[in-house]
PDB file of N, CA and C in Angstrom:
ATOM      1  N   UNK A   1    -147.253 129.322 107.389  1.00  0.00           N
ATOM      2  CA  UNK A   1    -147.783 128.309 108.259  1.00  0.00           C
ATOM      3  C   UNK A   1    -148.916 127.544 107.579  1.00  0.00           C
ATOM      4  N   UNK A   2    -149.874 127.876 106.323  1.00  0.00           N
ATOM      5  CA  UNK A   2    -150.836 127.739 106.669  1.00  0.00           C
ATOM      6  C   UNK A   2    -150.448 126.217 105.279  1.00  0.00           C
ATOM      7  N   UNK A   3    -149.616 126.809 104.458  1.00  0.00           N
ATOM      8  CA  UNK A   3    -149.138 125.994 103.234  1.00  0.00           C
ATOM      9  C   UNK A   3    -148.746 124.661 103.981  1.00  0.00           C
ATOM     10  N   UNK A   4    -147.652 124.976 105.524  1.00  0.00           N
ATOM     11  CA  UNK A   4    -147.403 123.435 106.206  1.00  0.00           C
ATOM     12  C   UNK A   4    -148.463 122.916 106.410  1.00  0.00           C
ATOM     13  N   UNK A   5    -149.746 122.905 106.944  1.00  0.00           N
ATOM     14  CA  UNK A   5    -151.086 122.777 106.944  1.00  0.00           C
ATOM     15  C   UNK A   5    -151.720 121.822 106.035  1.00  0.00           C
ATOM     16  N   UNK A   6    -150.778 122.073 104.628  1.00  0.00           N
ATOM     17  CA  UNK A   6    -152.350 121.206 103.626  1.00  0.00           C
ATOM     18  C   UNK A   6    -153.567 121.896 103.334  1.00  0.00           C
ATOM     19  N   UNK A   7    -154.103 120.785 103.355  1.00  0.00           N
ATOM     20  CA  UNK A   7    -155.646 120.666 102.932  1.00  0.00           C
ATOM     21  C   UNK A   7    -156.371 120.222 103.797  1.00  0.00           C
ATOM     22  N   UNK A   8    -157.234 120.765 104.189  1.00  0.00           N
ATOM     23  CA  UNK A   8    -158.174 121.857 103.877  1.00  0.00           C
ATOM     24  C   UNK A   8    -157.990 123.329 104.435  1.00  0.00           C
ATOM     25  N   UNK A   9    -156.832 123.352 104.845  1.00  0.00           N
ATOM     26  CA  UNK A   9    -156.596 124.605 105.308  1.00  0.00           C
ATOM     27  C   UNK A   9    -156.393 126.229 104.290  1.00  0.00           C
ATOM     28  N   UNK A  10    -155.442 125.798 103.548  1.00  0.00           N
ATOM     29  CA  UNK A  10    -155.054 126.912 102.194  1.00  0.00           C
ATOM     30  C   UNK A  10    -156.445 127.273 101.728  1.00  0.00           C
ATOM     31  N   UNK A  11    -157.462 126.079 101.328  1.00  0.00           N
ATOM     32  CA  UNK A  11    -158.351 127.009 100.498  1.00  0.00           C
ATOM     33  C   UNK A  11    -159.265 127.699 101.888  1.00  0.00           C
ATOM     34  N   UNK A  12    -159.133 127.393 103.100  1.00  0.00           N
ATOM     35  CA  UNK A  12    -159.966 128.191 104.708  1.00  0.00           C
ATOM     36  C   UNK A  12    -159.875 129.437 104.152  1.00  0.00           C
ATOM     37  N   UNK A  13    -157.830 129.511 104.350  1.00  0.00           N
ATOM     38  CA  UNK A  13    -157.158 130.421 104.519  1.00  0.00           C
ATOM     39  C   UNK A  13    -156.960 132.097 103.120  1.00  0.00           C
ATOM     40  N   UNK A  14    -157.800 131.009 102.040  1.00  0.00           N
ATOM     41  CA  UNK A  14    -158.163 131.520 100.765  1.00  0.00           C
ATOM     42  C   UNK A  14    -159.318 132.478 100.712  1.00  0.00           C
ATOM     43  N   UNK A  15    -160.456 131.845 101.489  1.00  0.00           N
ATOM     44  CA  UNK A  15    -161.667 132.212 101.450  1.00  0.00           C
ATOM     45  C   UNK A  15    -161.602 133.342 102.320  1.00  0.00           C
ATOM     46  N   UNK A  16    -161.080 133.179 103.844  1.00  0.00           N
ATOM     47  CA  UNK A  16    -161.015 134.607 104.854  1.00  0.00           C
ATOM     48  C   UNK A  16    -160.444 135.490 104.140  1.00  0.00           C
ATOM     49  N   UNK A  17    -159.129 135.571 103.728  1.00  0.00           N
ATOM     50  CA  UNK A  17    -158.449 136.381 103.413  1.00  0.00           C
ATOM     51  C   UNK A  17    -159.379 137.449 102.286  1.00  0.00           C
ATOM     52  N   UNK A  18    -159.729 136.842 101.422  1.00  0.00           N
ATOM     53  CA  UNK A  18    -160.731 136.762 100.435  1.00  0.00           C
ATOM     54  C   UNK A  18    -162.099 137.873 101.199  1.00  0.00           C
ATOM     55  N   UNK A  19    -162.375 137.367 101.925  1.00  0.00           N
ATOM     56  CA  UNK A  19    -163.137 138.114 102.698  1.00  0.00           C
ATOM     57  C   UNK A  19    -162.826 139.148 103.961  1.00  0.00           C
ATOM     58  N   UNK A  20    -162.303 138.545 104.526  1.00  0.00           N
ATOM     59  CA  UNK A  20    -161.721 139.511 105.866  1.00  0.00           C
ATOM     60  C   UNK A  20    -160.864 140.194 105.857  1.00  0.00           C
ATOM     61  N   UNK A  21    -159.693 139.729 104.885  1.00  0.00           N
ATOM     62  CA  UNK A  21    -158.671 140.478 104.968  1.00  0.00           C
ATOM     63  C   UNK A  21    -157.549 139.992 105.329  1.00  0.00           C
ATOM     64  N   UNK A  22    -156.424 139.628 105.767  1.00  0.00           N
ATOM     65  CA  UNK A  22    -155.238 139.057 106.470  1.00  0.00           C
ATOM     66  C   UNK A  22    -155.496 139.544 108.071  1.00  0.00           C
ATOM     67  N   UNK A  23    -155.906 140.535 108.431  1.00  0.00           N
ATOM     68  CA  UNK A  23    -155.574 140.522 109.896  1.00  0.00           C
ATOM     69  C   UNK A  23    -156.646 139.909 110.192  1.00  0.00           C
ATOM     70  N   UNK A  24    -158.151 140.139 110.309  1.00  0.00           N
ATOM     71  CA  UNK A  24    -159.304 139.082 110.510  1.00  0.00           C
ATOM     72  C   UNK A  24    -159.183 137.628 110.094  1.00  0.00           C
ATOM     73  N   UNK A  25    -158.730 137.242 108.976  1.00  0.00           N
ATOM     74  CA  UNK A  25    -158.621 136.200 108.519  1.00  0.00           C
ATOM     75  C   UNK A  25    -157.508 135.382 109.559  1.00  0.00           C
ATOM     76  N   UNK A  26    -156.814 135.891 110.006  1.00  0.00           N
ATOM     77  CA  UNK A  26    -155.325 135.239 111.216  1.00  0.00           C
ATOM     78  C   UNK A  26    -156.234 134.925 112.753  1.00  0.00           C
ATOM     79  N   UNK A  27    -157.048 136.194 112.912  1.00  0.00           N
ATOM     80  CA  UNK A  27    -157.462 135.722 114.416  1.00  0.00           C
ATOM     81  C   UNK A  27    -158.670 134.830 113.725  1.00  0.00           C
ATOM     82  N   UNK A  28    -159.741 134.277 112.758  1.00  0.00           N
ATOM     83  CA  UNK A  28    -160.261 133.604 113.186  1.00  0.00           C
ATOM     84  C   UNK A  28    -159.529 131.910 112.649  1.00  0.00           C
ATOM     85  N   UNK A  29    -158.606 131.918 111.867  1.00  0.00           N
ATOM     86  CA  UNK A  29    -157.236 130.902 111.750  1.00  0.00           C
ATOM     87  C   UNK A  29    -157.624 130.236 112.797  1.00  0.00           C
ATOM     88  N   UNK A  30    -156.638 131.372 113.848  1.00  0.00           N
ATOM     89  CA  UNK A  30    -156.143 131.497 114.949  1.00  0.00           C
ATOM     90  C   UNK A  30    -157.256 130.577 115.826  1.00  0.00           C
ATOM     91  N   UNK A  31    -158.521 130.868 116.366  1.00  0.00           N
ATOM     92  CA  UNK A  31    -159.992 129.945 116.601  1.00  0.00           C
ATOM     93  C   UNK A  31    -160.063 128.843 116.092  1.00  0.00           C
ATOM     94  N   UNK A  32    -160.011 128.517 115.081  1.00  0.00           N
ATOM     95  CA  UNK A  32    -160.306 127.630 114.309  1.00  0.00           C
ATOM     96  C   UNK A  32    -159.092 126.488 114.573  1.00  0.00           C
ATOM     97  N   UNK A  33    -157.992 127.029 114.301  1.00  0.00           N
ATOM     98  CA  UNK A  33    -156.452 126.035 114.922  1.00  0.00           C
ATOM     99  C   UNK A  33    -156.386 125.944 116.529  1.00  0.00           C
ATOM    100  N   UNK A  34    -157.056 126.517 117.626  1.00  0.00           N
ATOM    101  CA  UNK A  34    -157.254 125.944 118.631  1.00  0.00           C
ATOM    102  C   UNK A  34    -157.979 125.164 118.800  1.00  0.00           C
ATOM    103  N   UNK A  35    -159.263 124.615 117.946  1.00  0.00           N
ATOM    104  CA  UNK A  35    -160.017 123.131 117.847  1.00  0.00           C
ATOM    105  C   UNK A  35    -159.149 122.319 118.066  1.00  0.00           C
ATOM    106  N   UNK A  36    -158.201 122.432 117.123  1.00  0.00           N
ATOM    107  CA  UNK A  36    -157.456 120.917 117.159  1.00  0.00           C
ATOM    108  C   UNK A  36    -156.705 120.425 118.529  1.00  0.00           C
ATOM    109  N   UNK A  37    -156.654 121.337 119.488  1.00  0.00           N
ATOM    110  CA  UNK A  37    -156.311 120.816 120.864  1.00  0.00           C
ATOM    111  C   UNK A  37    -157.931 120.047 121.446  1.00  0.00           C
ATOM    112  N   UNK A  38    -158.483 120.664 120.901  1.00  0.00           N
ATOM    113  CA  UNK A  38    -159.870 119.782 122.108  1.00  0.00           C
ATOM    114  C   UNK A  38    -160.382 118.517 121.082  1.00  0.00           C
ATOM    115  N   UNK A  39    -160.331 118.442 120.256  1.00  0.00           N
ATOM    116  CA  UNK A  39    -161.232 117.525 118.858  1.00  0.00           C
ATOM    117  C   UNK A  39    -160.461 116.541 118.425  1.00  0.00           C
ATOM    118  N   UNK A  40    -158.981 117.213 117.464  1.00  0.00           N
ATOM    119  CA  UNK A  40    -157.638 116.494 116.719  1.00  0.00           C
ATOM    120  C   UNK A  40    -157.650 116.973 115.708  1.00  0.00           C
ATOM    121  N   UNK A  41    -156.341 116.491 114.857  1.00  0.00           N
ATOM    122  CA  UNK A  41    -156.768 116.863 113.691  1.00  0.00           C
ATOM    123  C   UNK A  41    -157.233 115.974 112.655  1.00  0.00           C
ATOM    124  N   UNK A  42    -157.616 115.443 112.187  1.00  0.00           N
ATOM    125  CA  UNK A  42    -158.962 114.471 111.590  1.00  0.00           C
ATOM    126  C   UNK A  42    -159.953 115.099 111.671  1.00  0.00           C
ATOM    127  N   UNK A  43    -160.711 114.777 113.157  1.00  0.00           N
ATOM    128  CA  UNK A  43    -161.883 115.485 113.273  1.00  0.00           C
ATOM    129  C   UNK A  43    -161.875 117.277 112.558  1.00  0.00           C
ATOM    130  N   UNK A  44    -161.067 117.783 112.826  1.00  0.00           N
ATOM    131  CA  UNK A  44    -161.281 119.443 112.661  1.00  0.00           C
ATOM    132  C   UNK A  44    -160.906 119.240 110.738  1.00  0.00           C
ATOM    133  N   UNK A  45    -160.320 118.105 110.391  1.00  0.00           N
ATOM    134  CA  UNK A  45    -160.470 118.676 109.019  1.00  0.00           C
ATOM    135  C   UNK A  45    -161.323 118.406 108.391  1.00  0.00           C
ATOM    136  N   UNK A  46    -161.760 117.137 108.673  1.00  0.00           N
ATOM    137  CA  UNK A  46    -163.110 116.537 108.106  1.00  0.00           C
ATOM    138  C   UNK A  46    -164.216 118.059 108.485  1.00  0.00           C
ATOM    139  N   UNK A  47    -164.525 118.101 109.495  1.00  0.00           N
ATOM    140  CA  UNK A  47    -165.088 119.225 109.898  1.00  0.00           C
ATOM    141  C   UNK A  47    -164.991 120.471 108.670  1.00  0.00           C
ATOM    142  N   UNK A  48    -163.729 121.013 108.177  1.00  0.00           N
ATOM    143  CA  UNK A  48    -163.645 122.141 107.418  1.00  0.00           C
ATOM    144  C   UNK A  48    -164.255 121.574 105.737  1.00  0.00           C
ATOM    145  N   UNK A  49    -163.555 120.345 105.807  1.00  0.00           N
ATOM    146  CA  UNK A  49    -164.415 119.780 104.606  1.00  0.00           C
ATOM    147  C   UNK A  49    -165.624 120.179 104.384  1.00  0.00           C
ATOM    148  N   UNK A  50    -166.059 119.280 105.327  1.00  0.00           N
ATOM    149  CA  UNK A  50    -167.328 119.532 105.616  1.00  0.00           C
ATOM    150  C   UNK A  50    -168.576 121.041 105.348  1.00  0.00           C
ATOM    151  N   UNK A  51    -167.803 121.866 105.967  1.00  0.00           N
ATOM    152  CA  UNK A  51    -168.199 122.949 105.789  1.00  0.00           C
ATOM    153  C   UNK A  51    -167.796 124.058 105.056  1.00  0.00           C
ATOM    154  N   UNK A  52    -166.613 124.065 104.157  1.00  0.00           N
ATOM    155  CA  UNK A  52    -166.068 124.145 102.810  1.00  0.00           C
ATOM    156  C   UNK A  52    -166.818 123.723 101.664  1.00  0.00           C
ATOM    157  N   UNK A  53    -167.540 122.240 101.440  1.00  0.00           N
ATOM    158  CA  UNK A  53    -167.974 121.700 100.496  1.00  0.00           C
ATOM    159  C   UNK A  53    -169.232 122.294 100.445  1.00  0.00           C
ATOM    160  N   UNK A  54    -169.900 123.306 101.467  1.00  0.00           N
ATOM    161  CA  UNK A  54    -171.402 123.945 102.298  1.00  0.00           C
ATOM    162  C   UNK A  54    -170.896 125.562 101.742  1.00  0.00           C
ATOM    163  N   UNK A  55    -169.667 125.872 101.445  1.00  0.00           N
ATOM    164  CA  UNK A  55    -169.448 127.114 100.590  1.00  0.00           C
ATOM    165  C   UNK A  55    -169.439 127.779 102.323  1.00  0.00           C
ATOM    166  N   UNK A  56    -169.574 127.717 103.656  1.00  0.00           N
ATOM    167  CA  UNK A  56    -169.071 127.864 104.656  1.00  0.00           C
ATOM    168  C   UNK A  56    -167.900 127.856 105.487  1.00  0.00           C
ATOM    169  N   UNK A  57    -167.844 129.341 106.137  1.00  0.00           N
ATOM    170  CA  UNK A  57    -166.074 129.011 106.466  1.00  0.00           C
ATOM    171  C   UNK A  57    -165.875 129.703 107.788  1.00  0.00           C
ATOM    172  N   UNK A  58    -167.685 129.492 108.608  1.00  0.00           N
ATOM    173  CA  UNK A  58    -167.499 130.567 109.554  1.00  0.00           C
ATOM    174  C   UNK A  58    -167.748 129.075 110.845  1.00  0.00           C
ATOM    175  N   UNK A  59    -167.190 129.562 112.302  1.00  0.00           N
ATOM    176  CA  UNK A  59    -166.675 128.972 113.378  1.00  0.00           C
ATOM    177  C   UNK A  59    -168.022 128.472 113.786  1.00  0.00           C
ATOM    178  N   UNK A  60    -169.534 128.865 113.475  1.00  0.00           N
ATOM    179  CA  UNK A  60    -170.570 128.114 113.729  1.00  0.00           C
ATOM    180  C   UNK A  60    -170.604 126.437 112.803  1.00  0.00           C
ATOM    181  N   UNK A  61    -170.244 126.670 111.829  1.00  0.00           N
ATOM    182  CA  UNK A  61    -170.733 125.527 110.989  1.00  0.00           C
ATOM    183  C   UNK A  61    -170.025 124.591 111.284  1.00  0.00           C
ATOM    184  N   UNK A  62    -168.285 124.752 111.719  1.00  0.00           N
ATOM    185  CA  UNK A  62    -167.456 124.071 111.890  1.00  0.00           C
ATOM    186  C   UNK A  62    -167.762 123.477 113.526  1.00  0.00           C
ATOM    187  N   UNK A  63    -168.196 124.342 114.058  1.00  0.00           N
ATOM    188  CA  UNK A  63    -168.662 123.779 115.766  1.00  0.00           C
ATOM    189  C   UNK A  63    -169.933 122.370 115.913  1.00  0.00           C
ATOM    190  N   UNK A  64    -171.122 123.061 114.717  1.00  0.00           N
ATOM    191  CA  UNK A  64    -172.035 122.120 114.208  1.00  0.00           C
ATOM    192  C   UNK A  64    -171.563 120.602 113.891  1.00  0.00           C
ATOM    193  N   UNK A  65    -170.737 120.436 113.262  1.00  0.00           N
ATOM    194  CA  UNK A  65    -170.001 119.245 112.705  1.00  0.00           C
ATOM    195  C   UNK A  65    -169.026 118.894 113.713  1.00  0.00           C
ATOM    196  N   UNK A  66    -168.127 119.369 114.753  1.00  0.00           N
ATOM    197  CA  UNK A  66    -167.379 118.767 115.400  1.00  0.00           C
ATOM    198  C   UNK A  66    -168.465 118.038 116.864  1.00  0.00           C
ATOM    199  N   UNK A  67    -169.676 118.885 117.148  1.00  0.00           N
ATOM    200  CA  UNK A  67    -170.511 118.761 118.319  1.00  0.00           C
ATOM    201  C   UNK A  67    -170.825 117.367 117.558  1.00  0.00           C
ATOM    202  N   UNK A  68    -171.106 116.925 116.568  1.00  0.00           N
ATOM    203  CA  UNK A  68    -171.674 115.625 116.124  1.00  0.00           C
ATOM    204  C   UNK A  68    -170.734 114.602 116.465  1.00  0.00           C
ATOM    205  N   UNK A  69    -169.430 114.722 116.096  1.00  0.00           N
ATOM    206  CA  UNK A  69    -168.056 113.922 116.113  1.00  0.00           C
ATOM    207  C   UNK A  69    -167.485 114.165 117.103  1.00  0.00           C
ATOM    208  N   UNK A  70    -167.950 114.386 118.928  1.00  0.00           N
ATOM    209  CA  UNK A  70    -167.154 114.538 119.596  1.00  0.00           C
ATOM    210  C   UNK A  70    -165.974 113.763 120.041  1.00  0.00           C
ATOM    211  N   UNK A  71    -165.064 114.076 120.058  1.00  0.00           N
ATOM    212  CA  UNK A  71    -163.739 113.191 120.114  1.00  0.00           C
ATOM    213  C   UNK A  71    -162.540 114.156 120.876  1.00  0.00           C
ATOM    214  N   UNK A  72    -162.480 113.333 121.777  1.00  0.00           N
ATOM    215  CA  UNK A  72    -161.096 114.114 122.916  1.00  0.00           C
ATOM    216  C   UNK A  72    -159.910 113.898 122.623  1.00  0.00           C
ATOM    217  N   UNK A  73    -158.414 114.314 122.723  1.00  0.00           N
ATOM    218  CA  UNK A  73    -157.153 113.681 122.798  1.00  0.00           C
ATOM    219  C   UNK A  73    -157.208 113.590 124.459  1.00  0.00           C
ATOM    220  N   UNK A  74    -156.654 112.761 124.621  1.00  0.00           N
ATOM    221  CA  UNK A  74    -155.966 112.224 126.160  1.00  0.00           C
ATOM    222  C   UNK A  74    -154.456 112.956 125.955  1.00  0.00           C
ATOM    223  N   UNK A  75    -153.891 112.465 126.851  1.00  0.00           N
ATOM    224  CA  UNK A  75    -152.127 112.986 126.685  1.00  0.00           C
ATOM    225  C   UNK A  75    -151.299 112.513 126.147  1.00  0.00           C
ATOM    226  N   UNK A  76    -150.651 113.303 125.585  1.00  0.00           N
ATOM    227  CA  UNK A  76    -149.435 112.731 124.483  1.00  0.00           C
ATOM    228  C   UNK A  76    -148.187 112.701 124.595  1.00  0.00           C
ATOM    229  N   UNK A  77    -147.396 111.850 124.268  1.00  0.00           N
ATOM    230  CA  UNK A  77    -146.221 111.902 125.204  1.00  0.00           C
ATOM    231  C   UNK A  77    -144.945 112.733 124.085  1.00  0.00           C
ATOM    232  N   UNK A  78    -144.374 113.286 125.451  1.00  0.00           N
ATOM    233  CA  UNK A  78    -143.373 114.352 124.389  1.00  0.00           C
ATOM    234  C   UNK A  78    -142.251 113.911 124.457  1.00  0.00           C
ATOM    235  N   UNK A  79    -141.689 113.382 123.253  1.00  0.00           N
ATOM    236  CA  UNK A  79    -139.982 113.631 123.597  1.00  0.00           C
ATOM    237  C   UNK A  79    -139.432 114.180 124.319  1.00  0.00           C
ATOM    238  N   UNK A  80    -138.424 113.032 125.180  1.00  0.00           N
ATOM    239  CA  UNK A  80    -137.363 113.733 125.776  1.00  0.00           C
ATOM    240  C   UNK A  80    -136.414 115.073 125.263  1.00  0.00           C
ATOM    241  N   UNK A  81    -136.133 115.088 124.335  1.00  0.00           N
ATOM    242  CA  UNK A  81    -135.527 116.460 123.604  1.00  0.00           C
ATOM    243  C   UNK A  81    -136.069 117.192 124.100  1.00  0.00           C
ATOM    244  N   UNK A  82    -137.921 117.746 123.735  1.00  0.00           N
ATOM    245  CA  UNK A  82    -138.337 118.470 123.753  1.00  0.00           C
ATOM    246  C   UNK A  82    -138.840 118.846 125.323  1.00  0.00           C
ATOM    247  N   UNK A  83    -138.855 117.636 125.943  1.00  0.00           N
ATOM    248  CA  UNK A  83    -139.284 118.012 127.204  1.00  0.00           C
ATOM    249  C   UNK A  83    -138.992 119.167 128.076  1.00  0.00           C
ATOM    250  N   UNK A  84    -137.749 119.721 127.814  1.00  0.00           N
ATOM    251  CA  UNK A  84    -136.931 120.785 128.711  1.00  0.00           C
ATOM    252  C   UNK A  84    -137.905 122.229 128.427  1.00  0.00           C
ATOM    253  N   UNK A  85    -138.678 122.487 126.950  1.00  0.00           N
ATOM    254  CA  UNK A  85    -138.977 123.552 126.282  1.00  0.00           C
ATOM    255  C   UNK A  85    -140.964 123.997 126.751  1.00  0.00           C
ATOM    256  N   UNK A  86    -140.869 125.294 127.598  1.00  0.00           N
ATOM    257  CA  UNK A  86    -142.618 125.723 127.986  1.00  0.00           C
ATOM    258  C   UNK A  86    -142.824 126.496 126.618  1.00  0.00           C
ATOM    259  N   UNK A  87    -144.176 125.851 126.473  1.00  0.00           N
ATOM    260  CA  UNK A  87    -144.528 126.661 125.474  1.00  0.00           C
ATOM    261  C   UNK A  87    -146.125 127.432 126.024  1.00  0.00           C
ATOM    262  N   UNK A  88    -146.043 128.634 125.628  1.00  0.00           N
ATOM    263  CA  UNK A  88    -146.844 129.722 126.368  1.00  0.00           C
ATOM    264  C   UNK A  88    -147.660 129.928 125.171  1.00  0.00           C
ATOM    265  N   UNK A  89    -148.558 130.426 125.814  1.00  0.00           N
ATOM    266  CA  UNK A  89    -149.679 131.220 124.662  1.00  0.00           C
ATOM    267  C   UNK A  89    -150.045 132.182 124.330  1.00  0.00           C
ATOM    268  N   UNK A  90    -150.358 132.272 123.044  1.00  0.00           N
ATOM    269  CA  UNK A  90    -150.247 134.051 122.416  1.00  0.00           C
ATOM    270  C   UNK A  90    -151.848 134.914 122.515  1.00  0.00           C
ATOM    271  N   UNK A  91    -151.688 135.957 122.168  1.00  0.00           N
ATOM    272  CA  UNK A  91    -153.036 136.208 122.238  1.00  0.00           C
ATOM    273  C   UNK A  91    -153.315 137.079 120.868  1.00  0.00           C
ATOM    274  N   UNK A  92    -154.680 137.364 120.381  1.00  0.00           N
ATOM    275  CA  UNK A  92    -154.723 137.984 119.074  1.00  0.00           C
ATOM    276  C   UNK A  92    -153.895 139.268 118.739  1.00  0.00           C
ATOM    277  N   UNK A  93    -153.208 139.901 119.824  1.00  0.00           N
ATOM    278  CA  UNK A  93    -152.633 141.242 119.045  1.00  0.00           C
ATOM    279  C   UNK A  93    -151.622 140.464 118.655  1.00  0.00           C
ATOM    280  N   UNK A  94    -150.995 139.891 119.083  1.00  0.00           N
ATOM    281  CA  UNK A  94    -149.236 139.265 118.844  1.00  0.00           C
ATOM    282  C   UNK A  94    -149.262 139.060 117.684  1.00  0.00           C
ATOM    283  N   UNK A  95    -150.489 138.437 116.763  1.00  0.00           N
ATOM    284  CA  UNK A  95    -150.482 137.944 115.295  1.00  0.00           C
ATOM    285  C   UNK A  95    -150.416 139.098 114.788  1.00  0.00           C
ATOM    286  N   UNK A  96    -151.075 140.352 115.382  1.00  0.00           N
ATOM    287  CA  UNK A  96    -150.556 141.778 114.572  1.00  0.00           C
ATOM    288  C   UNK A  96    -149.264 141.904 114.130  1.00  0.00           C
ATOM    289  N   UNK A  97    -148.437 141.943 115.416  1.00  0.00           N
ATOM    290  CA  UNK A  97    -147.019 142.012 114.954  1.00  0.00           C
ATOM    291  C   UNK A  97    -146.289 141.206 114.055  1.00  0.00           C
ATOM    292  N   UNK A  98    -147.128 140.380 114.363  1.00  0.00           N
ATOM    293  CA  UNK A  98    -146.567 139.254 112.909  1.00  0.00           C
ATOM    294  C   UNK A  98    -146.892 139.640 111.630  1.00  0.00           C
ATOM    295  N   UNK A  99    -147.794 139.982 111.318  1.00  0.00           N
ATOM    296  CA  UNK A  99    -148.527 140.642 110.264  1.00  0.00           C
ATOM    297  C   UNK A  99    -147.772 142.233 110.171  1.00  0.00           C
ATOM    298  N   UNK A 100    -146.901 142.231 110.798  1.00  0.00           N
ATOM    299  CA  UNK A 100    -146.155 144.044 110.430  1.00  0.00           C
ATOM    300  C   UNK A 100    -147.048 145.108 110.931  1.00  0.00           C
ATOM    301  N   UNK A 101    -147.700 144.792 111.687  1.00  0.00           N
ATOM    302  CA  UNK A 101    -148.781 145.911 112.112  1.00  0.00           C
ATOM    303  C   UNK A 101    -148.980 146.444 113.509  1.00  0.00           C
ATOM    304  N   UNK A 102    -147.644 146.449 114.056  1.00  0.00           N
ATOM    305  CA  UNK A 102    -147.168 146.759 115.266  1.00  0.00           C
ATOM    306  C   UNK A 102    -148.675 146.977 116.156  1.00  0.00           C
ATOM    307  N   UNK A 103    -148.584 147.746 117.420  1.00  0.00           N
ATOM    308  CA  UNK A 103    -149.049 147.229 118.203  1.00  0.00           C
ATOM    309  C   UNK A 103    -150.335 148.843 117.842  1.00  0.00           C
ATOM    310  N   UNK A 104    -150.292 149.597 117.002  1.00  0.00           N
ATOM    311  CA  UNK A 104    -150.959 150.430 116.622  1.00  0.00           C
ATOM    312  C   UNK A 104    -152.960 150.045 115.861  1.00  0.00           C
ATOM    313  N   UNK A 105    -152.525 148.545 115.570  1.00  0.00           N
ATOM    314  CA  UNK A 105    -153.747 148.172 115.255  1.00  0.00           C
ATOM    315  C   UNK A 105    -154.923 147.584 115.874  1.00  0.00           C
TER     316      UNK A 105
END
């Protein structure tokens, strides 16, 4: 997922891992990729820039920089195709299982 992403995401996704580990590194992803519902994505990358280029990669610095650039999406219109399809929301263990780490972790 994170390679479809681009830039500035891979080197985020470089640095947690790097530090946290893969399962820490997914749930705070995970935080960090729910910005982009309240902000966009522009704002949230400029944002990681931002706080990437600061050798920073934690959810304060990135909050710092989006509180400056506040910017909303309004509603977006979905294809008819897609219209028929609910999409529900996950919560941090589920990325366990994704990660092979059944529900034991």
């Amino acid at each position: 997922m994170v390679r479809e992403l681009g830039e500035p995401y891979g080197r985020l996704w470089e640095m947690l891992t790097d530090r946290y580990g893969a399962k820490e590194a997914s749930r705070v992803l995970w935080r960090i990729l729910g910005a982009l519902v309240d902000h966009g994505e522009g704002p949230v990358a400029e944002a990681l820039d931002a706080a990437l280029s600061r050798g920073r990669y934690d959810l304060l610095s990135l909050a710092e920089h989006l509180d400056d650039r506040r910017e909303r999406i309004g509603s977006v219109a979905v294809p008819e195709a897609l219209s028929g399809y609910a999409v529900e929301s996950a919560n941090a263990s589920d990325y366990d299982r994704l990660l092979g780490r059944g529900a034991e972790a």
